[in-house]
C-alpha atoms as a PDB file:
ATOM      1  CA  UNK A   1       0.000   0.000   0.000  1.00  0.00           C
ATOM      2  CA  UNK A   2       2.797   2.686   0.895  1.00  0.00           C
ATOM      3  CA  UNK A   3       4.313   2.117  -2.678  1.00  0.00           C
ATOM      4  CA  UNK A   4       1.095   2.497  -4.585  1.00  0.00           C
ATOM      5  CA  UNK A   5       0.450   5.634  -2.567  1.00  0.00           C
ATOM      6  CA  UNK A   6       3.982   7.386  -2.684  1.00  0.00           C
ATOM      7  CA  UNK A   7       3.690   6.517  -6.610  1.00  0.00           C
ATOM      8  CA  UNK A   8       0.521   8.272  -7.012  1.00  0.00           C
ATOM      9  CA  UNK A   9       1.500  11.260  -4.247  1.00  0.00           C
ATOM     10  CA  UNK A  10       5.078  12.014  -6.113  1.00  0.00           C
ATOM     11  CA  UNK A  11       4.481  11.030  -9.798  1.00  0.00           C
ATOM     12  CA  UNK A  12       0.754  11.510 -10.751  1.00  0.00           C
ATOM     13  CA  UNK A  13       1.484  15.021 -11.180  1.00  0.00           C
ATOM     14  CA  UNK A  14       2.960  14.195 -14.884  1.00  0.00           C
ATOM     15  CA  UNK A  15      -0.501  12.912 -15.859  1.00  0.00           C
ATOM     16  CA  UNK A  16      -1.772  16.232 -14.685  1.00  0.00           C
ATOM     17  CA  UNK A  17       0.688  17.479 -17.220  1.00  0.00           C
ATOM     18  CA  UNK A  18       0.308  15.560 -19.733  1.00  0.00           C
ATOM     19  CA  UNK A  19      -3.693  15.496 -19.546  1.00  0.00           C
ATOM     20  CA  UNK A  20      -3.416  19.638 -19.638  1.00  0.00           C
ATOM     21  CA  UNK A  21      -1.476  19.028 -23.176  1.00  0.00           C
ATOM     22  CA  UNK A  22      -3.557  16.496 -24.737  1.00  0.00           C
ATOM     23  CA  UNK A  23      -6.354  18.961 -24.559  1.00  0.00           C
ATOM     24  CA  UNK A  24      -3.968  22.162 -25.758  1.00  0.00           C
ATOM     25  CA  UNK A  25      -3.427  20.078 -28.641  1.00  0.00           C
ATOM     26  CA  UNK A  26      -6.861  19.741 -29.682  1.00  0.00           C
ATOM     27  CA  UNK A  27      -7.586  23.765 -29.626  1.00  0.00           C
ATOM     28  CA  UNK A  28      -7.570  25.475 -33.231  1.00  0.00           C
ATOM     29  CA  UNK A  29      -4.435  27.838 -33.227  1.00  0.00           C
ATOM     30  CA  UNK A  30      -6.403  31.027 -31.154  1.00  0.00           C
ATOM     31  CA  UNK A  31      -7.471  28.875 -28.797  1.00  0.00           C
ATOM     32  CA  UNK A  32      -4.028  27.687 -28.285  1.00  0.00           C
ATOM     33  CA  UNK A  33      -2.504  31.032 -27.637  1.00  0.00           C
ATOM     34  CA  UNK A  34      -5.302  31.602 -25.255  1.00  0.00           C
ATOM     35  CA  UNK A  35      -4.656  28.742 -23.467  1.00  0.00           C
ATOM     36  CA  UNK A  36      -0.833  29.445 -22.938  1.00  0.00           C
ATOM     37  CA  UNK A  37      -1.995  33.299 -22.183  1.00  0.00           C
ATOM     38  CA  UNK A  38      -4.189  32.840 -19.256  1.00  0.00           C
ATOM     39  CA  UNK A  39      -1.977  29.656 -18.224  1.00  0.00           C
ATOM     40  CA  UNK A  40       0.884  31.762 -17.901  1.00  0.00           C
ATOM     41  CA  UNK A  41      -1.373  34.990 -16.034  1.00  0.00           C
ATOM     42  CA  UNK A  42      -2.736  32.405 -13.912  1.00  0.00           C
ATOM     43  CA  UNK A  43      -0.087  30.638 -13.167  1.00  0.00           C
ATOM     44  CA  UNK A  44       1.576  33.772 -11.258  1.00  0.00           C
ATOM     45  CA  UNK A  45      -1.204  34.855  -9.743  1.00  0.00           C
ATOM     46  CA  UNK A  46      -1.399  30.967  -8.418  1.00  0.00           C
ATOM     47  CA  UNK A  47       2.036  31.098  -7.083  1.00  0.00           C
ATOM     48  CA  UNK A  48       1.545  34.318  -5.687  1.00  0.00           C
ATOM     49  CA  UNK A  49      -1.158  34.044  -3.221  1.00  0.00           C
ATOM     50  CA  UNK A  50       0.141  30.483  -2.735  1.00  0.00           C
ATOM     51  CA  UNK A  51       3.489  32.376  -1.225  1.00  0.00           C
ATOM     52  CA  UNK A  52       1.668  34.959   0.783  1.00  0.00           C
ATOM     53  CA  UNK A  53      -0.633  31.899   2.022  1.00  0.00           C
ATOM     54  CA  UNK A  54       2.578  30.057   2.897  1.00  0.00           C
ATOM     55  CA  UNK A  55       3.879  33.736   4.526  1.00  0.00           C
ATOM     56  CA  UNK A  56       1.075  34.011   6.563  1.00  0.00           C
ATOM     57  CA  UNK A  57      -0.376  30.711   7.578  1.00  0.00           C
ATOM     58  CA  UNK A  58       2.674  27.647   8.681  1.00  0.00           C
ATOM     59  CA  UNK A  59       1.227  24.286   8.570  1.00  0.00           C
ATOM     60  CA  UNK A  60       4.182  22.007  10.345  1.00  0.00           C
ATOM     61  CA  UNK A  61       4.142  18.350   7.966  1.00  0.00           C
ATOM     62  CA  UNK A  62       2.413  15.927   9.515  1.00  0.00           C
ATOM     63  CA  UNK A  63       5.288  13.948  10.329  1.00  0.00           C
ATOM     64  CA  UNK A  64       7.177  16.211  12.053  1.00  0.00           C
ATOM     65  CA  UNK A  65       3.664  17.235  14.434  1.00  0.00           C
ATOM     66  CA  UNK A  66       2.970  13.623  14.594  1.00  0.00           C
ATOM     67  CA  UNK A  67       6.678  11.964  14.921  1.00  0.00           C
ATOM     68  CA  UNK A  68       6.035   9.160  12.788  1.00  0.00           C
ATOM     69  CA  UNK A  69       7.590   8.752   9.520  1.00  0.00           C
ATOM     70  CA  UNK A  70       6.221   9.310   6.323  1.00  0.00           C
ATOM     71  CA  UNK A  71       5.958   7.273   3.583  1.00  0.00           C
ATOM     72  CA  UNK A  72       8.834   8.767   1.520  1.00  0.00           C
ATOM     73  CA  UNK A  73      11.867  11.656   2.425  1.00  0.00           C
ATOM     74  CA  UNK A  74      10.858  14.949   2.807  1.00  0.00           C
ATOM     75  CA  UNK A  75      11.767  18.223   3.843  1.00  0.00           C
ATOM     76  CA  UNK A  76      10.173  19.527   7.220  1.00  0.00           C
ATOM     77  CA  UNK A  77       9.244  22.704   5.906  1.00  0.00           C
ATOM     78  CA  UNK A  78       6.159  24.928   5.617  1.00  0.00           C
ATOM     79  CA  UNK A  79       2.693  22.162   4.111  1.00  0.00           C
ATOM     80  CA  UNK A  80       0.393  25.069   3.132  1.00  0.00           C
ATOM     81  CA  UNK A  81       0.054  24.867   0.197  1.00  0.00           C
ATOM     82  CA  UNK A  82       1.015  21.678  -1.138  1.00  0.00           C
ATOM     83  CA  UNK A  83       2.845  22.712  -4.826  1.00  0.00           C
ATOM     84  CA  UNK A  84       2.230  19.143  -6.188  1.00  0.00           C
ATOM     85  CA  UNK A  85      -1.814  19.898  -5.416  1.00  0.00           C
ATOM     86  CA  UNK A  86      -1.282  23.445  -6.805  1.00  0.00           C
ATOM     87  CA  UNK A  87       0.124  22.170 -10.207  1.00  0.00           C
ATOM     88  CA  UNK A  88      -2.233  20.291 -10.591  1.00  0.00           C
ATOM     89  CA  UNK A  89      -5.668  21.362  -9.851  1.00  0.00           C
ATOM     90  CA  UNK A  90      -4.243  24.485 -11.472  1.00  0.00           C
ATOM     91  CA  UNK A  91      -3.972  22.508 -14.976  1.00  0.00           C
ATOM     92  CA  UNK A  92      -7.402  21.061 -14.047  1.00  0.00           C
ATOM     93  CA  UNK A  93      -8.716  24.069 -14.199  1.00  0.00           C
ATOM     94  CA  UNK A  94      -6.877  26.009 -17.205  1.00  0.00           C
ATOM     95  CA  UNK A  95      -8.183  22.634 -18.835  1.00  0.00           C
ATOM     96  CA  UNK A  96     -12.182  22.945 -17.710  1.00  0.00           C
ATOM     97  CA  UNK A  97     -11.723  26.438 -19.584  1.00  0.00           C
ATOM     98  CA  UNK A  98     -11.482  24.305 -22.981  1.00  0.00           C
ATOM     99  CA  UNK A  99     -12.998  20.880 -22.296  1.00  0.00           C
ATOM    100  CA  UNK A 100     -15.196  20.623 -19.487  1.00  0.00           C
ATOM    101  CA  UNK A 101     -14.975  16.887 -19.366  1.00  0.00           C
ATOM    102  CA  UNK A 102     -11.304  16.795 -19.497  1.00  0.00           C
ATOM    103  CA  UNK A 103     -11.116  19.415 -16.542  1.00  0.00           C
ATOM    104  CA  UNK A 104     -13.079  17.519 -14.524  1.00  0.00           C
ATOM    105  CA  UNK A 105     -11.426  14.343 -14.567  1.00  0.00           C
ATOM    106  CA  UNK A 106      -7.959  15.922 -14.041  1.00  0.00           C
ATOM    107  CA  UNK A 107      -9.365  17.759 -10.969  1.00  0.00           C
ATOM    108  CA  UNK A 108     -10.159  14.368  -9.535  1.00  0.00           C
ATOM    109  CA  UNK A 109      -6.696  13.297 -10.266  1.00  0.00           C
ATOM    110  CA  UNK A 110      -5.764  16.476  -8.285  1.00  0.00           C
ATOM    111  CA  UNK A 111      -7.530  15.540  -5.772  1.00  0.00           C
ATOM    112  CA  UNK A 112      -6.298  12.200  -5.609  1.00  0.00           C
ATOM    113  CA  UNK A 113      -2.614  13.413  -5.712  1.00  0.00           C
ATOM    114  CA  UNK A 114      -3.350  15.539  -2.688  1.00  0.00           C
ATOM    115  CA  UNK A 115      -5.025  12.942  -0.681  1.00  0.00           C
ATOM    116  CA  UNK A 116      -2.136  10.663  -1.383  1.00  0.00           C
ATOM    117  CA  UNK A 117       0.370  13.070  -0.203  1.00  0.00           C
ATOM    118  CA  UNK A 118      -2.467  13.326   3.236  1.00  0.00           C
ATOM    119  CA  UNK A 119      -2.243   9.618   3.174  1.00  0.00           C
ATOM    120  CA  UNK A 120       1.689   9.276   2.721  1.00  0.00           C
ATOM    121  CA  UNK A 121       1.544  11.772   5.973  1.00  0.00           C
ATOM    122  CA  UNK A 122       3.863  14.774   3.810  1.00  0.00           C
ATOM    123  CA  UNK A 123       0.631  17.323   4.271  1.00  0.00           C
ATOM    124  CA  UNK A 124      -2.496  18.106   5.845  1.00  0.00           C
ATOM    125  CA  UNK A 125      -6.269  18.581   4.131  1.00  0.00           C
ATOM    126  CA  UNK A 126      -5.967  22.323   4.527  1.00  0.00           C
ATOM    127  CA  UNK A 127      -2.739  22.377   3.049  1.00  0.00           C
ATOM    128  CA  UNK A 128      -4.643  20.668  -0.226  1.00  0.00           C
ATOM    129  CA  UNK A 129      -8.029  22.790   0.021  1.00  0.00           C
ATOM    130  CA  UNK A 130      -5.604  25.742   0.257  1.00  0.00           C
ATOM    131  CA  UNK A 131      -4.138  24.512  -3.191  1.00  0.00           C
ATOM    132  CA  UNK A 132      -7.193  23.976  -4.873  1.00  0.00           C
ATOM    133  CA  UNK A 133      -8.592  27.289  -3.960  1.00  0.00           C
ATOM    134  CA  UNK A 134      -5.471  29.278  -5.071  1.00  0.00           C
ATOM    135  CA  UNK A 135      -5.246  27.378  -8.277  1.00  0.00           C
ATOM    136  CA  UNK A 136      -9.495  28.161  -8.867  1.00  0.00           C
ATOM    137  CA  UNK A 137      -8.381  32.085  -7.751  1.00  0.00           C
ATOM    138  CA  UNK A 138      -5.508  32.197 -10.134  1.00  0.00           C
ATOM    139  CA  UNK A 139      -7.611  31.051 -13.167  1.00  0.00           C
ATOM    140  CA  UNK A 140     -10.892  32.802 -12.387  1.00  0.00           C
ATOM    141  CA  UNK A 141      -9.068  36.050 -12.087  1.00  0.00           C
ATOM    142  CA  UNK A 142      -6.968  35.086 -15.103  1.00  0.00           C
ATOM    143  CA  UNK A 143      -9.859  34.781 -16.936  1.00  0.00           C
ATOM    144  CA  UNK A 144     -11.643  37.918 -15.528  1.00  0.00           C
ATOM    145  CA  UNK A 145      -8.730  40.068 -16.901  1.00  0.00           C
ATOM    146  CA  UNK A 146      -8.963  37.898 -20.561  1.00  0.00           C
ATOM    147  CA  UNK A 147     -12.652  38.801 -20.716  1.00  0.00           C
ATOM    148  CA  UNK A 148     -11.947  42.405 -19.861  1.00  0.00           C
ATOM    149  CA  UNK A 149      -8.940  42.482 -22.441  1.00  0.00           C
ATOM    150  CA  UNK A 150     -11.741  41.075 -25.163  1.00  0.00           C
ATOM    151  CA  UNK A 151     -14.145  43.513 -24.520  1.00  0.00           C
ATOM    152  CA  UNK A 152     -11.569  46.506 -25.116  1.00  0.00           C
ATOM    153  CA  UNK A 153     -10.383  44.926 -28.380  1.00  0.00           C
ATOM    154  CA  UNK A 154     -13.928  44.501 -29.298  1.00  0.00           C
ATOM    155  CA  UNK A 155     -14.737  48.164 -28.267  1.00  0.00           C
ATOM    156  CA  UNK A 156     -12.090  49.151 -30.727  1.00  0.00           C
ATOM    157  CA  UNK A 157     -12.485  46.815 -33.102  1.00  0.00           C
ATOM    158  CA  UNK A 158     -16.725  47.664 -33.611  1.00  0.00           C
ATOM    159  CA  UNK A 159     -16.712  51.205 -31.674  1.00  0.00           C
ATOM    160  CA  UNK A 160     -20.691  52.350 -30.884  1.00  0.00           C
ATOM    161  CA  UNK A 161     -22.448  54.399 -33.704  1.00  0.00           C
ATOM    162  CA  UNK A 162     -22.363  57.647 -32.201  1.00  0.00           C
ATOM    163  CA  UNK A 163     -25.803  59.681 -31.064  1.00  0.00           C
ATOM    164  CA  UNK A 164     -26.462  62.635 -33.362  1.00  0.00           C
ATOM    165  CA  UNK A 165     -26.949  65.287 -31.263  1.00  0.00           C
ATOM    166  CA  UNK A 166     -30.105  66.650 -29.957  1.00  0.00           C
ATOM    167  CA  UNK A 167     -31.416  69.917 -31.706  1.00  0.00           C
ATOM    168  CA  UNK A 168     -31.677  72.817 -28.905  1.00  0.00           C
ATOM    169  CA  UNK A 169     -35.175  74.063 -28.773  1.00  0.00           C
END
């Protein structure tokens, strides 16, 4: 059981990866440069708040609170946020943007990878929830400052007819 667990908890994350590619592959060319676009936005914005979570909120790993040892080496640093559970949930969701059944299933395996890493005793549930929630953050607001960036280029693109003005009386 601890092998099949460490496997999943330190090496699932490259189906995250490769899921997230399979389905940039299948966009037309726009898409594509969409994709990479708000990946890379919200992919900083992601590692951002996940810092200033990790700055503001220390989660000791399990195994150092607990004493025990874990199922594989690891440092005893800061948990929150778990970067493996980051990664991925944050490819999950760039991925949902573009294929909604794709997304989903590679947010399960997010979640899996981060219960596997609660199981294998490297980080706690908040430390995962924290993940998942600065991932979704990192591509909603991603995609908030897209949508505004579309509707500018559209406003220029296909500007209002102007009123004619009113005849004074």
């Amino acid at each position: 059981m601890h092998g099949i667990v460490t496997f999943i908890a330190k090496y699932f994350i490259v189906l995250s990866v490769l899921g997230a590619f399979i389905v940039w592959l299948r966009l037309d060319k726009k898409q594509k440069i969409r994709f990479i676009a708000v990946a890379i936005g919200a992919g900083i914005i992601a590692l951002i708040l996940a810092k200033l979570g990790g700055h503001f909120y220390y989660d000791t790993r399990p195994f150092v609170a607990g004493h025990f040892t874990p199922y594989f080496s690891h440092g005893a640093d800061n948990g929150f946020p778990s970067d493996h559970t980051l990664l991925a949930s944050f490819l999950a969701f760039i991925s949902w943007k573009y294929s909604r059944k794709a997304g989903i299933a590679l947010l399960i395996l997010a979640i899996i990878i981060g219960l596997s890493r609660v199981v294998a005793g490297v980080h706690h549930l908040t430390d995962i929830i924290g993940s998942i929630v600065f991932a979704l953050l990192g591509v909603l607001i991603a995609s908030w400052i897209e949508h505004r960036i579309d509707a500018r280029h559209s406003q220029r693109q296909h500007p209002k007819p102007q009123e004619a003005p009113k005849p004074e009386s």
